[in-house]
Protein backbone atom coordinates (compact mmCIF):
# COMPACT_ATOMS: atom_id res chain seq x y z
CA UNK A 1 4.22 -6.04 25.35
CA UNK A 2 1.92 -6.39 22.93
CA UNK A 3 2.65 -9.86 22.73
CA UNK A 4 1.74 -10.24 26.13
CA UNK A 5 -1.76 -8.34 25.98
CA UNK A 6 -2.94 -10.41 23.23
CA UNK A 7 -2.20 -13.73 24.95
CA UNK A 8 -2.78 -12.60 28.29
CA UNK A 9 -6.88 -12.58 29.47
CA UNK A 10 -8.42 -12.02 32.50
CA UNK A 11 -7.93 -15.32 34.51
CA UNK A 12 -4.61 -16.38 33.13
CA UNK A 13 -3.34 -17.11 36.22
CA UNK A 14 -3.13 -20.32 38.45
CA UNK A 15 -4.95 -18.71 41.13
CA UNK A 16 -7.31 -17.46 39.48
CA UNK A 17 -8.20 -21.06 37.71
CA UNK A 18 -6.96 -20.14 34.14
CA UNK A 19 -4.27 -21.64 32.11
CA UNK A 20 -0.98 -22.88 33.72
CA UNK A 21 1.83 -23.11 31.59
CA UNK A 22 1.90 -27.03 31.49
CA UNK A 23 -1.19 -26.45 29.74
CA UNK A 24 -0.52 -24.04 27.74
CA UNK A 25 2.50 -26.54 26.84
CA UNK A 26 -0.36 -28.93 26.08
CA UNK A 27 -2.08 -27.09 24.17
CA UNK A 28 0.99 -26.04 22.20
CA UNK A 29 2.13 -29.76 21.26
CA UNK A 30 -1.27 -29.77 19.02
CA UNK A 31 -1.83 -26.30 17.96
CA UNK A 32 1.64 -25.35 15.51
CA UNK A 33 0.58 -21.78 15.56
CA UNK A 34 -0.03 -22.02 19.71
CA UNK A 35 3.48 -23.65 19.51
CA UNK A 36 5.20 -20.73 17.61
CA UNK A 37 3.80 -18.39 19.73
CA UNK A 38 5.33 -20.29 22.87
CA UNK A 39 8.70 -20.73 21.51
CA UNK A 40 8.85 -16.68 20.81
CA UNK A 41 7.67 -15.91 24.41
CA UNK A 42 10.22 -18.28 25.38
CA UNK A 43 13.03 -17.22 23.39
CA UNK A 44 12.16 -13.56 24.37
CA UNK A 45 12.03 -14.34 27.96
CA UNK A 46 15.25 -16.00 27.83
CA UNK A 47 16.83 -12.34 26.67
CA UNK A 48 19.19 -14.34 23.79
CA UNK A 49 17.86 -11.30 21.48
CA UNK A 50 21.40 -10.95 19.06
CA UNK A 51 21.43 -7.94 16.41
CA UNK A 52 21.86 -9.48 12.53
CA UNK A 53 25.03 -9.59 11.36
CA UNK A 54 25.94 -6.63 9.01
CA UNK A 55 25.47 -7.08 5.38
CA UNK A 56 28.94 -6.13 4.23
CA UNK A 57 28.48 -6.92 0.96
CA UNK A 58 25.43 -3.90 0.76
CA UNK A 59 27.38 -1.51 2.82
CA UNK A 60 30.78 -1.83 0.03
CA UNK A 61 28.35 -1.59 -2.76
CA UNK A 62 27.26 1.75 -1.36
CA UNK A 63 30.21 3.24 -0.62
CA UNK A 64 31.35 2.13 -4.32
CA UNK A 65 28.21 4.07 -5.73
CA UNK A 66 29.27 7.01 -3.79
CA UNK A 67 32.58 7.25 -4.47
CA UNK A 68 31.60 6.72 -8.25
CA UNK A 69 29.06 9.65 -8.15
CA UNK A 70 31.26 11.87 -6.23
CA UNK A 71 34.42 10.90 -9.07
CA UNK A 72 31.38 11.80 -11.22
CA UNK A 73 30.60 14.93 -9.72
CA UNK A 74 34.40 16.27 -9.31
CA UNK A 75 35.06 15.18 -13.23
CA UNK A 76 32.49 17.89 -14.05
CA UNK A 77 33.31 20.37 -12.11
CA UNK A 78 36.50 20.75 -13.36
CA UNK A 79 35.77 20.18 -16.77
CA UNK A 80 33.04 22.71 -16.22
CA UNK A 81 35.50 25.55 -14.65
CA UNK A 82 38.35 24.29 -17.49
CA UNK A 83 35.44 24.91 -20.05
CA UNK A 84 34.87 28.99 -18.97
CA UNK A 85 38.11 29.53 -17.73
CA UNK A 86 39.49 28.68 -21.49
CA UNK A 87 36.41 30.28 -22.90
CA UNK A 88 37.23 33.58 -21.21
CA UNK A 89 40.80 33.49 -22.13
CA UNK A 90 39.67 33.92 -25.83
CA UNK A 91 37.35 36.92 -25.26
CA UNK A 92 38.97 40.04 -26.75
CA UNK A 93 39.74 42.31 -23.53
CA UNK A 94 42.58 44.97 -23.35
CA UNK A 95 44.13 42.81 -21.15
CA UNK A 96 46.41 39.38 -21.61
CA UNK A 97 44.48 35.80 -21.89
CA UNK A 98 46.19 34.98 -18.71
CA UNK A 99 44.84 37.27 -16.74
CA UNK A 100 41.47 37.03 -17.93
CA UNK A 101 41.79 33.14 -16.86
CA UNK A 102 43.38 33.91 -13.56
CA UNK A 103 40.75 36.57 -12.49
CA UNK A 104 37.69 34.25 -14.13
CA UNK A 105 39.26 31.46 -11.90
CA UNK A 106 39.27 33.52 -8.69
CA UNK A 107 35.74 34.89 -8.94
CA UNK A 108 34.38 31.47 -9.64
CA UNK A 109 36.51 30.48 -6.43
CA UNK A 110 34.81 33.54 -3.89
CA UNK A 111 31.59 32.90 -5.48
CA UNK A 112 31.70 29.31 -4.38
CA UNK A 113 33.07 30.16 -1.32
CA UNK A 114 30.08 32.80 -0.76
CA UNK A 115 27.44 29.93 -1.56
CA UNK A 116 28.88 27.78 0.83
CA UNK A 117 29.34 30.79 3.96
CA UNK A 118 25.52 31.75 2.99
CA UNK A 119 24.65 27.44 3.06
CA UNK A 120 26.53 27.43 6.34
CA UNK A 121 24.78 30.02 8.25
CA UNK A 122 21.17 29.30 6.88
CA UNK A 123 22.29 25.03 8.42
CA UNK A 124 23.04 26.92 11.79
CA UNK A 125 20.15 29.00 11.98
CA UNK A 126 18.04 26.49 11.46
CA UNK A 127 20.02 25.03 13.96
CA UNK A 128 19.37 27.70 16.49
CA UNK A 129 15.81 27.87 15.84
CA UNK A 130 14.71 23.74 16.43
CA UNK A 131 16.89 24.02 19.92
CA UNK A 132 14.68 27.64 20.79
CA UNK A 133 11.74 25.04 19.86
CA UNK A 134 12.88 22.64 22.44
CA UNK A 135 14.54 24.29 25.33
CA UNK A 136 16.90 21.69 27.52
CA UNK A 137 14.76 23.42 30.45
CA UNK A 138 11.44 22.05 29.15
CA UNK A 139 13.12 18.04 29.17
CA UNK A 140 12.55 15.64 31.47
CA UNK A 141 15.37 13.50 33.70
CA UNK A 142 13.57 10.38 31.68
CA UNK A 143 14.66 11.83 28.62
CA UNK A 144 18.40 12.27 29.12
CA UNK A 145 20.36 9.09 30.01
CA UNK A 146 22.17 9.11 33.55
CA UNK A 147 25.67 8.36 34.20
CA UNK A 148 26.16 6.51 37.48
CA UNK A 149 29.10 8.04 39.63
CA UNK A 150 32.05 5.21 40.60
């Protein structure tokens, strides 16, 4: 479109007496720039518009970071939670080293389960609260995209 505006002007029709496209052609063969600009409108008008090929080679080396930084993540974790659970074991409670482990071990285990209820229902209120802020009632027909019936 906007293309179209800036070569377009008042006139630019045959009718009208303005430029036809044989001289536009004309002018093309000894203006390069005039001549780029044809080829695109042509090339656009001829709807050959193809995507780019995706970069494979980008898209592995991402996933490879990620995997290495969630290997990095899970490695301490567990050494973390290894780190207290053996730490505990060796405090000097009435009760055996195993147990101290096994209880540390399950609190660490609700309290992450906790964080991630709480994380969950904060993600669905927020949710709740950006569909209240756009009902489906106040969208248009132009904004959904019709099926056609067989």
């Amino acid at each position: 479109m906007l293309e179209w505006v800036q070569t377009s002007t008042p006139g630019d029709t045959e009718s009208a007496g303005g430029k036809t496209e044989e001289a536009s052609e004309e002018q093309a063969s000894k203006d390069p720039a005039q001549a780029q600009s044809l080829i695109a409108r042509e090339h656009a008008r001829s709807g050959n518009l193809r995507l780019p090929e995706p970069d494979w080679t980008n898209k592995l080396r991402i996933l490879f970071l990620a995997g290495a930084a969630f290997l990095i993540a899970l490695a301490a974790l567990v050494a973390g939670v290894v780190f207290v659970v053996h730490n505990a074991a060796r405090l000097k409670l009435p009760w055996p080293p195993a147990g101290t482990s096994t209880l540390t071990l399950a609190v660490a285990s609700l309290l992450g389960a906790t964080a991630w209820r709480v994380g969950q229902a904060i993600l669905r209120r927020r949710a709740v609260r950006a569909t209240a802020q756009n009902p489906p009632e106040s969208r248009t027909e132009d904004d959904q995209n019709p099926v056609a019936a067989p």
